[in-house]
PDB file of N, CA and C in Angstrom:
ATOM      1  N   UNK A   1      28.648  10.242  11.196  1.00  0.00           N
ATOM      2  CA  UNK A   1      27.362  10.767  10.764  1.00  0.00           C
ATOM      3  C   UNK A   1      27.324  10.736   9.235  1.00  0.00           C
ATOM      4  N   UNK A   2      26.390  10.275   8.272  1.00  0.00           N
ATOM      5  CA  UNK A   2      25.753  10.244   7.266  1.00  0.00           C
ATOM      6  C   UNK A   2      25.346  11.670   7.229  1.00  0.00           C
ATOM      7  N   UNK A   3      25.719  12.429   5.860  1.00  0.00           N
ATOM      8  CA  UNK A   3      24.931  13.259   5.134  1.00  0.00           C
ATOM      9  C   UNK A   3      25.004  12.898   3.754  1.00  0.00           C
ATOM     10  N   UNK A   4      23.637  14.047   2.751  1.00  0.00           N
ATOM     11  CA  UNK A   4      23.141  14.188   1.414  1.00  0.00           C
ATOM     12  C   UNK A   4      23.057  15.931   1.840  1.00  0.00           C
ATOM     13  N   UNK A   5      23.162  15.921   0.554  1.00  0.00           N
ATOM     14  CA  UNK A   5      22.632  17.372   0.129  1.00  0.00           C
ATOM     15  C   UNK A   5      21.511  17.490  -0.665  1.00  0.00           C
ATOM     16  N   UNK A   6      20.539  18.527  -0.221  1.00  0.00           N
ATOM     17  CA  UNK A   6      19.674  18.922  -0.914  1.00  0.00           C
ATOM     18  C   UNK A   6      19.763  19.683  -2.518  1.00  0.00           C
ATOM     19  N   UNK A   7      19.157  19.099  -3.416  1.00  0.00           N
ATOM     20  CA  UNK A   7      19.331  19.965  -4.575  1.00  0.00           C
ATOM     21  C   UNK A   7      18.206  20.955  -4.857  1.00  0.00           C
ATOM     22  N   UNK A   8      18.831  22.000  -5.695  1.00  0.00           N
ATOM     23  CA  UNK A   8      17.645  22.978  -6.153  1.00  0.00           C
ATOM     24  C   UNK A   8      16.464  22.480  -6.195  1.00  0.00           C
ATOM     25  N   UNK A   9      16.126  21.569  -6.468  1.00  0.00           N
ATOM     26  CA  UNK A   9      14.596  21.277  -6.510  1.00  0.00           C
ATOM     27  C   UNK A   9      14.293  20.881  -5.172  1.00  0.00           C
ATOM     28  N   UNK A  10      14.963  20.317  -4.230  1.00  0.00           N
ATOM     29  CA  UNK A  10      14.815  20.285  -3.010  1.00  0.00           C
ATOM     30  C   UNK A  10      14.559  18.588  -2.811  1.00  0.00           C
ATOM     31  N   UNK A  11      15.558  17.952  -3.754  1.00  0.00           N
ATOM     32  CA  UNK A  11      15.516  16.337  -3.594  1.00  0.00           C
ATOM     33  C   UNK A  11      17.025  16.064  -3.196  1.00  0.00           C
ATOM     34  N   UNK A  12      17.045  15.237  -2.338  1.00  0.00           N
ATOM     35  CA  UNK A  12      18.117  14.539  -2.043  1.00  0.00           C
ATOM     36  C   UNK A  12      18.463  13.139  -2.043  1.00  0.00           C
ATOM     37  N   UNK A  13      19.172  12.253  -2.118  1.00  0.00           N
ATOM     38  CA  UNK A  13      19.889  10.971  -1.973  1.00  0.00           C
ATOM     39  C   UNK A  13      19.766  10.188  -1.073  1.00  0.00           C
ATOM     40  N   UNK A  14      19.178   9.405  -0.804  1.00  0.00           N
ATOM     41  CA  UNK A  14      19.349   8.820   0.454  1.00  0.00           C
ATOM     42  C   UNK A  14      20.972   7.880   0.371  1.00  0.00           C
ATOM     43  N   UNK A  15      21.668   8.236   1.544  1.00  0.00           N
ATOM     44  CA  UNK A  15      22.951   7.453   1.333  1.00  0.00           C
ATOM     45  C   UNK A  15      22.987   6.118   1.558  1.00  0.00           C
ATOM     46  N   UNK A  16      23.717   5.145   1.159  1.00  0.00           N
ATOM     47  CA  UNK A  16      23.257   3.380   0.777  1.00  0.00           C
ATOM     48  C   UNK A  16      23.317   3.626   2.271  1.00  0.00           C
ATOM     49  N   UNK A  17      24.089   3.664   2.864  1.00  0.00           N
ATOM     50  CA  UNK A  17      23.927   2.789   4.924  1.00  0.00           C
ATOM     51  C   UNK A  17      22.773   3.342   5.128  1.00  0.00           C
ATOM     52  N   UNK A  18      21.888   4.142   5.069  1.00  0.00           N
ATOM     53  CA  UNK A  18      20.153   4.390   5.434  1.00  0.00           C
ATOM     54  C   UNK A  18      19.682   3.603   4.726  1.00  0.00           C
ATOM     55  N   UNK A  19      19.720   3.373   3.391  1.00  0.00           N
ATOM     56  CA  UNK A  19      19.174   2.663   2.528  1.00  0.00           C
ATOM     57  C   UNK A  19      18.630   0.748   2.836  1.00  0.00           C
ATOM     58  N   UNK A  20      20.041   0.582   3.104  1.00  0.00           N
ATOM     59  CA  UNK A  20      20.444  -1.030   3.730  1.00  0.00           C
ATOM     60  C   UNK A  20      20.109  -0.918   5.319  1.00  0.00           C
ATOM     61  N   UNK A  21      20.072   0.034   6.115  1.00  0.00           N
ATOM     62  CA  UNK A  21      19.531   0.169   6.965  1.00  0.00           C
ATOM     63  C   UNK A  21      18.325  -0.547   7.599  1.00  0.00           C
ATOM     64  N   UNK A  22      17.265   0.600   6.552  1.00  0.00           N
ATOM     65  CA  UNK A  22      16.498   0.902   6.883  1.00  0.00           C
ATOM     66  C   UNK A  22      15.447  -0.492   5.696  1.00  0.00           C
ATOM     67  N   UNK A  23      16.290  -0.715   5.266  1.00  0.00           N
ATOM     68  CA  UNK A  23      15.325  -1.994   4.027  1.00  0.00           C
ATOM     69  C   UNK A  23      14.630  -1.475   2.810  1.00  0.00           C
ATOM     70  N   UNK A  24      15.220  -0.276   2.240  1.00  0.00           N
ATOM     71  CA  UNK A  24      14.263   1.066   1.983  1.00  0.00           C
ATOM     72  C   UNK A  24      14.550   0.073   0.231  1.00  0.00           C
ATOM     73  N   UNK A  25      13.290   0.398  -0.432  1.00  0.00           N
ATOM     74  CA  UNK A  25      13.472   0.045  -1.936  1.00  0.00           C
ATOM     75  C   UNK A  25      12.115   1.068  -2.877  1.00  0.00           C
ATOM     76  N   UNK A  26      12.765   1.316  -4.079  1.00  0.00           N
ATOM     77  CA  UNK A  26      12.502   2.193  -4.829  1.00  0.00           C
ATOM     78  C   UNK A  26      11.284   2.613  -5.198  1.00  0.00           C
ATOM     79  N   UNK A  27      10.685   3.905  -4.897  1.00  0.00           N
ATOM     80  CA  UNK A  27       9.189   4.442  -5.168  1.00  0.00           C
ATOM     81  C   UNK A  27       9.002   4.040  -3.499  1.00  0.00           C
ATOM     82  N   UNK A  28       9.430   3.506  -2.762  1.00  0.00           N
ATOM     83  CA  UNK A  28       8.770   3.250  -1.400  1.00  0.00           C
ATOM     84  C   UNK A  28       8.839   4.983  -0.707  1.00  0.00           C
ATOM     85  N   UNK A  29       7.390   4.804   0.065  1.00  0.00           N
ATOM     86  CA  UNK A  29       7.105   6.074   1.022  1.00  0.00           C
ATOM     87  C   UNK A  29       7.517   6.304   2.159  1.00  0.00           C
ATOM     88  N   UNK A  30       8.025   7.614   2.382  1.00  0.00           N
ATOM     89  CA  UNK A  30       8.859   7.594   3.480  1.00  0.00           C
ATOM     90  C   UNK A  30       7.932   8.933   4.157  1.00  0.00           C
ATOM     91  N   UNK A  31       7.471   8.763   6.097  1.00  0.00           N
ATOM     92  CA  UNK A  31       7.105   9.643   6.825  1.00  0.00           C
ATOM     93  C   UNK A  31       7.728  10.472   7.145  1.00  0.00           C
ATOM     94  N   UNK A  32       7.614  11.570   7.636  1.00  0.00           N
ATOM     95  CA  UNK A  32       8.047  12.326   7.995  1.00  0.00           C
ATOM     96  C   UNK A  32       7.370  12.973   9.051  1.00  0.00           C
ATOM     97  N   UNK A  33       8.053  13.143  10.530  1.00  0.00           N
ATOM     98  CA  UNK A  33       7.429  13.831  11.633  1.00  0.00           C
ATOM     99  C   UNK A  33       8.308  14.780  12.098  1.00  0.00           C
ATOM    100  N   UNK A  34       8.003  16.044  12.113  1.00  0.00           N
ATOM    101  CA  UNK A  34       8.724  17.233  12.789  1.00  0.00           C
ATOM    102  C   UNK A  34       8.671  17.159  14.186  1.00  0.00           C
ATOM    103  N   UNK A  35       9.448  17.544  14.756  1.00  0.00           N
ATOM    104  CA  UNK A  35       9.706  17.397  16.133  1.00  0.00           C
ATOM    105  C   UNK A  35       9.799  18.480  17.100  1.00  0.00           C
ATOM    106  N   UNK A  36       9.427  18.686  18.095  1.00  0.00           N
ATOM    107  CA  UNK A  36       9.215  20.276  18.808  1.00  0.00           C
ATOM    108  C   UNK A  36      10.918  20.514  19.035  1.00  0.00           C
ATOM    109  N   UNK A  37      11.999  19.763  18.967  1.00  0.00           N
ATOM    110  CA  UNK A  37      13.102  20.008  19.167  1.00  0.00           C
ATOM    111  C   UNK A  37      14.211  20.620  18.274  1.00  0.00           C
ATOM    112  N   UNK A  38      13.427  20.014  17.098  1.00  0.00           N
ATOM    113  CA  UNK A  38      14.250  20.535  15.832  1.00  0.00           C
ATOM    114  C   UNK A  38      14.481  19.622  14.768  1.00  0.00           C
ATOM    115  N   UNK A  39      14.293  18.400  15.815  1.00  0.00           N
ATOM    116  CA  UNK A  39      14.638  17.487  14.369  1.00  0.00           C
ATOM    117  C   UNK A  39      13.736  16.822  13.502  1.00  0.00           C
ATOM    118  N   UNK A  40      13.758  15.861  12.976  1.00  0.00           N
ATOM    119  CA  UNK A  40      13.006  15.356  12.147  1.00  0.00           C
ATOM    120  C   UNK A  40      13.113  13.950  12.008  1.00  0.00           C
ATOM    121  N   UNK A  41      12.005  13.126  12.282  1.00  0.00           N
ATOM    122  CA  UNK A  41      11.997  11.935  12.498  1.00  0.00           C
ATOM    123  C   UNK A  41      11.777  11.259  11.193  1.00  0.00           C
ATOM    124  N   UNK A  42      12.429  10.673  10.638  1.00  0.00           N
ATOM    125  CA  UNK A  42      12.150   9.824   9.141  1.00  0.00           C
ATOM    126  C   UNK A  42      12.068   8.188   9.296  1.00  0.00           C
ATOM    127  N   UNK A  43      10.693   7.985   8.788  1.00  0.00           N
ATOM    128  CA  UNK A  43      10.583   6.398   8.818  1.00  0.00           C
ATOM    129  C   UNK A  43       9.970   5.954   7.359  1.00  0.00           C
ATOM    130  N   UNK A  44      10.410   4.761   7.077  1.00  0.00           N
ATOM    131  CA  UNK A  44       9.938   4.019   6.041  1.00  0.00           C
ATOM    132  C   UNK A  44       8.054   3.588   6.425  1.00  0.00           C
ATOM    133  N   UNK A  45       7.377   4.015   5.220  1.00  0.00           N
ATOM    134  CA  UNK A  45       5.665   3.396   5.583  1.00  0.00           C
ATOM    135  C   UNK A  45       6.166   2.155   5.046  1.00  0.00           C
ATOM    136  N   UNK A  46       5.056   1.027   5.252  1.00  0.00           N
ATOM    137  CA  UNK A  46       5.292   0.053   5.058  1.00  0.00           C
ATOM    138  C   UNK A  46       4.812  -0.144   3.785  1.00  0.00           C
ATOM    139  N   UNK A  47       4.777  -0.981   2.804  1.00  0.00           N
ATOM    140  CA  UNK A  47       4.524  -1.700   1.579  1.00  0.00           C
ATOM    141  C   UNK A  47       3.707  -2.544   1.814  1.00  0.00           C
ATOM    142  N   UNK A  48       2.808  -2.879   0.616  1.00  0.00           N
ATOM    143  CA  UNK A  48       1.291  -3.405   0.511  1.00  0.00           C
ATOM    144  C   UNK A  48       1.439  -4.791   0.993  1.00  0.00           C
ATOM    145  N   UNK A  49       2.914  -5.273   0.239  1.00  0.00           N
ATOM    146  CA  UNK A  49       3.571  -6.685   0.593  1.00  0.00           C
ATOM    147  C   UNK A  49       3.521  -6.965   2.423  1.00  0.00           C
ATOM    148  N   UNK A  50       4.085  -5.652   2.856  1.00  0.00           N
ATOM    149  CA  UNK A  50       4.097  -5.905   4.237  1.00  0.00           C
ATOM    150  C   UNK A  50       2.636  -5.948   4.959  1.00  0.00           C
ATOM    151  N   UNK A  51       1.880  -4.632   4.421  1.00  0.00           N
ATOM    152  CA  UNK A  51       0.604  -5.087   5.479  1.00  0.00           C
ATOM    153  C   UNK A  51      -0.642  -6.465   4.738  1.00  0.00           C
ATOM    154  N   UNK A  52       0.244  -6.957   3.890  1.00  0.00           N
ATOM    155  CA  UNK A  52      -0.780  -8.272   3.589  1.00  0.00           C
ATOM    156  C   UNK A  52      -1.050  -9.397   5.172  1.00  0.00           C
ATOM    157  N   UNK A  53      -1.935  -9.556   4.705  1.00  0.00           N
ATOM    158  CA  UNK A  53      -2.243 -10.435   5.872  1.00  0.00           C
ATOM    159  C   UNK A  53      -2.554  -9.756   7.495  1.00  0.00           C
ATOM    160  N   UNK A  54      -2.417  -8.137   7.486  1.00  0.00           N
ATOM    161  CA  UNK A  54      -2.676  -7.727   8.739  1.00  0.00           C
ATOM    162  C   UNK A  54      -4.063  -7.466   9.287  1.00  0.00           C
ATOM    163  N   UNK A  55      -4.836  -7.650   8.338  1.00  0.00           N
ATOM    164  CA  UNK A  55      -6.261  -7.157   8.173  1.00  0.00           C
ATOM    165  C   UNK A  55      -6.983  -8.147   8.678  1.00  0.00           C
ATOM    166  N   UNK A  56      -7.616  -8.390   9.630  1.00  0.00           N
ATOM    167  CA  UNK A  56      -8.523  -9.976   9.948  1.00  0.00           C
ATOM    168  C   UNK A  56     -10.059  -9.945   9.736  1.00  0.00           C
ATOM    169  N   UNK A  57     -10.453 -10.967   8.455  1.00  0.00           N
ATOM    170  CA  UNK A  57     -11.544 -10.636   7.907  1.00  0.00           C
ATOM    171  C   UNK A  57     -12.747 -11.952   8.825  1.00  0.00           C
ATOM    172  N   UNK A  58     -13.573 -11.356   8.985  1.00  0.00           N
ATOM    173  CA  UNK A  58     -14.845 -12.184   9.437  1.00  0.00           C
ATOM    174  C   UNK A  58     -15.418 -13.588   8.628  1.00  0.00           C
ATOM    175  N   UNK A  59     -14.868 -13.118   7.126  1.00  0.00           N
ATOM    176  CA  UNK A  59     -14.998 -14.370   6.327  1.00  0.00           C
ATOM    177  C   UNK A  59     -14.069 -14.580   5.543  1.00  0.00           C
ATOM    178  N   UNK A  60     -13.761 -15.706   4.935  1.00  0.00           N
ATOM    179  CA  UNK A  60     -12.952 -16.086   3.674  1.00  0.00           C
ATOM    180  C   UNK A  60     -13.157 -15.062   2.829  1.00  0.00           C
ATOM    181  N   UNK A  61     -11.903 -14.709   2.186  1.00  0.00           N
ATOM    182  CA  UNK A  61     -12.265 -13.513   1.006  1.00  0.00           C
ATOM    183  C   UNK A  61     -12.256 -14.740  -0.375  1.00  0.00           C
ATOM    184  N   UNK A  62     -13.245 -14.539  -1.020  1.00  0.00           N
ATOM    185  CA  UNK A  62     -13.665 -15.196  -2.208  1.00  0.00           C
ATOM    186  C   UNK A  62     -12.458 -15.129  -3.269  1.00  0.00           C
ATOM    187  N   UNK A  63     -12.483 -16.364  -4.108  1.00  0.00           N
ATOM    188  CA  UNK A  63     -11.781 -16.523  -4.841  1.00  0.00           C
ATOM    189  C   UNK A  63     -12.291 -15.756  -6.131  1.00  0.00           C
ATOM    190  N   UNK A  64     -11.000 -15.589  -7.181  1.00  0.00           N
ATOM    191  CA  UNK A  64     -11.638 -14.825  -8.131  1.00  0.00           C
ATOM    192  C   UNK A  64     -12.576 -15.408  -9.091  1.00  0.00           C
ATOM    193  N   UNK A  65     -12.136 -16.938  -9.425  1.00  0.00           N
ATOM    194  CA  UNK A  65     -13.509 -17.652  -9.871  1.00  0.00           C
ATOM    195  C   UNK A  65     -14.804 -17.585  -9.318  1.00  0.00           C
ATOM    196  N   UNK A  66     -14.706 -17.699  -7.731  1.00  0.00           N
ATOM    197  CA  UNK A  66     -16.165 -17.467  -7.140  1.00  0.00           C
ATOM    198  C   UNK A  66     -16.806 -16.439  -7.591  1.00  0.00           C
ATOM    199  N   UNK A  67     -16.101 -15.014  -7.236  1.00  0.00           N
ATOM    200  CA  UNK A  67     -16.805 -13.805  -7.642  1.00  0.00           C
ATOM    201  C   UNK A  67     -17.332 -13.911  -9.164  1.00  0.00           C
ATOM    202  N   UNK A  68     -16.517 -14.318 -10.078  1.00  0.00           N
ATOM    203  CA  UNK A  68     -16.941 -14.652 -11.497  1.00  0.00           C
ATOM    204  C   UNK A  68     -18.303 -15.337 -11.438  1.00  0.00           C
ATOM    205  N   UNK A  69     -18.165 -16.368 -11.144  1.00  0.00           N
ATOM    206  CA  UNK A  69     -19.150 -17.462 -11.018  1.00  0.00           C
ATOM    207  C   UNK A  69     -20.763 -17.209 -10.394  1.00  0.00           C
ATOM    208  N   UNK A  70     -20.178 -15.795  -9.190  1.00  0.00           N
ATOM    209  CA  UNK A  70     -21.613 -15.607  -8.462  1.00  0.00           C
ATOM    210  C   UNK A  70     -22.106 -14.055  -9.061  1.00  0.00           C
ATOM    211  N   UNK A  71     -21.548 -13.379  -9.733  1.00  0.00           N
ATOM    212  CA  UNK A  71     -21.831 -12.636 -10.956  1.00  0.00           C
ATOM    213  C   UNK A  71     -22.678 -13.065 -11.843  1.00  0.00           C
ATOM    214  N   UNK A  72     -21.914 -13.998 -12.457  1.00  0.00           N
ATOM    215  CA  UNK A  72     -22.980 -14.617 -13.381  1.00  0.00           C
ATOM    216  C   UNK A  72     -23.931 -15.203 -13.440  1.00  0.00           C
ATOM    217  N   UNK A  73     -24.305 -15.914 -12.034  1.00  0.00           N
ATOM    218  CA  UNK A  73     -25.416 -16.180 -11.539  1.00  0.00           C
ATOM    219  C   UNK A  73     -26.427 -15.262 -11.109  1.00  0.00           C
ATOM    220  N   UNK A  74     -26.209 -14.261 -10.574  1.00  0.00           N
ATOM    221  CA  UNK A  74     -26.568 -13.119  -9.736  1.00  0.00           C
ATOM    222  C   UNK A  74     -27.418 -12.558 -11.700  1.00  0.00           C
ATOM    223  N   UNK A  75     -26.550 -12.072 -12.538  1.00  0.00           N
ATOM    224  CA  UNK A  75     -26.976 -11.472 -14.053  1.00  0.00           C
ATOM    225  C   UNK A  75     -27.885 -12.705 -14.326  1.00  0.00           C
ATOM    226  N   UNK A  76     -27.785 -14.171 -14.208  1.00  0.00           N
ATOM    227  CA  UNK A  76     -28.324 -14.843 -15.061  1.00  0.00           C
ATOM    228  C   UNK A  76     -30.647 -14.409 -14.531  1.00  0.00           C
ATOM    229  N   UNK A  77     -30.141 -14.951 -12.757  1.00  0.00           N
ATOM    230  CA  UNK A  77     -31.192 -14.296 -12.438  1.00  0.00           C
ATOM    231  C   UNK A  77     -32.114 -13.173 -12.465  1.00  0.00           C
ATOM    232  N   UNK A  78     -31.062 -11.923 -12.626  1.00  0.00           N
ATOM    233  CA  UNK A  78     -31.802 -10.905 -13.438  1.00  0.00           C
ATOM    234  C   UNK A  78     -32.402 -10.581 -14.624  1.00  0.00           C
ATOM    235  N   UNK A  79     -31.818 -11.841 -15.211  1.00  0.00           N
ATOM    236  CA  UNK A  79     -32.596 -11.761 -17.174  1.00  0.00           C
ATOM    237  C   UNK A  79     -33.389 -12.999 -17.023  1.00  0.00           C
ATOM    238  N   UNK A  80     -33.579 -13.398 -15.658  1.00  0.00           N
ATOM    239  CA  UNK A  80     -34.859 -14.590 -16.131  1.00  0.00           C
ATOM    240  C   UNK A  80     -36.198 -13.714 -15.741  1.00  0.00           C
ATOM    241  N   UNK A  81     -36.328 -12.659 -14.823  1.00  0.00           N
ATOM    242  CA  UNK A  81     -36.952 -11.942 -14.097  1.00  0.00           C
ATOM    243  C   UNK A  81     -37.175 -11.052 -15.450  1.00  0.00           C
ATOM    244  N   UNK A  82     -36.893 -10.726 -16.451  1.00  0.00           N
ATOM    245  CA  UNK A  82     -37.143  -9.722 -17.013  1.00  0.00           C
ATOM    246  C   UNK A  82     -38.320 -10.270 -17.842  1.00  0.00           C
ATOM    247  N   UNK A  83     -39.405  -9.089 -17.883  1.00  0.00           N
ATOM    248  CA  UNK A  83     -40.538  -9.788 -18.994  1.00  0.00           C
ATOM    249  C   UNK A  83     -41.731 -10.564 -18.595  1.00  0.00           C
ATOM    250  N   UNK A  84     -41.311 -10.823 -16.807  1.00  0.00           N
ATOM    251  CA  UNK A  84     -42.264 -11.324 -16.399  1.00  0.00           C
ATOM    252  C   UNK A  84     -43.309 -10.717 -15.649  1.00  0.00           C
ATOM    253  N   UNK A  85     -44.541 -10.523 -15.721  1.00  0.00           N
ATOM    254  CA  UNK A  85     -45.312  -9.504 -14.832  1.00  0.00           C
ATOM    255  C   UNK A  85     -45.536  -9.651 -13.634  1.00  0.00           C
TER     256      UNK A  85
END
């Protein structure tokens, strides 16, 4: 069995075999579920890296030139409109 100790502030260590375990890397969020038994279930959330691509979009998500490009079209049309009655 793996233990850490809690410090006064109430932070602890994760020990490297959870660490390498679990794939765990630094600033990453970790769940936590209490359990009616006593214990406590700890899992790694996943990283932005991981849920890329899980999302399934209805259309192509635009490139950042496009958005540029249809901005400026979108403004150009609004200042031709201006002034006119």
């Amino acid at each position: 069995m793996t233990q850490s100790t809690i410090t006064d502030k109430f932070q602890t260590t994760i020990p490297r075999e959870v660490r390498e375990a679990l794939g765990l890397k630094p600033r990453q969020r970790l769940a936590y579920e209490l359990r009616s038994d006593g214990t406590v279930l700890i899992r790694p959330e996943p990283g932005l890296d991981e849920l890329f691509g899980s999302i399934k979009l209805r259309r192509p998500v635009a490139s950042t030139r496009e958005e540029k490009r249809a901005a400026r079209e979108a403004i150009a049309r609004r200042g031709a409109g201006e002034g006119k009655p």
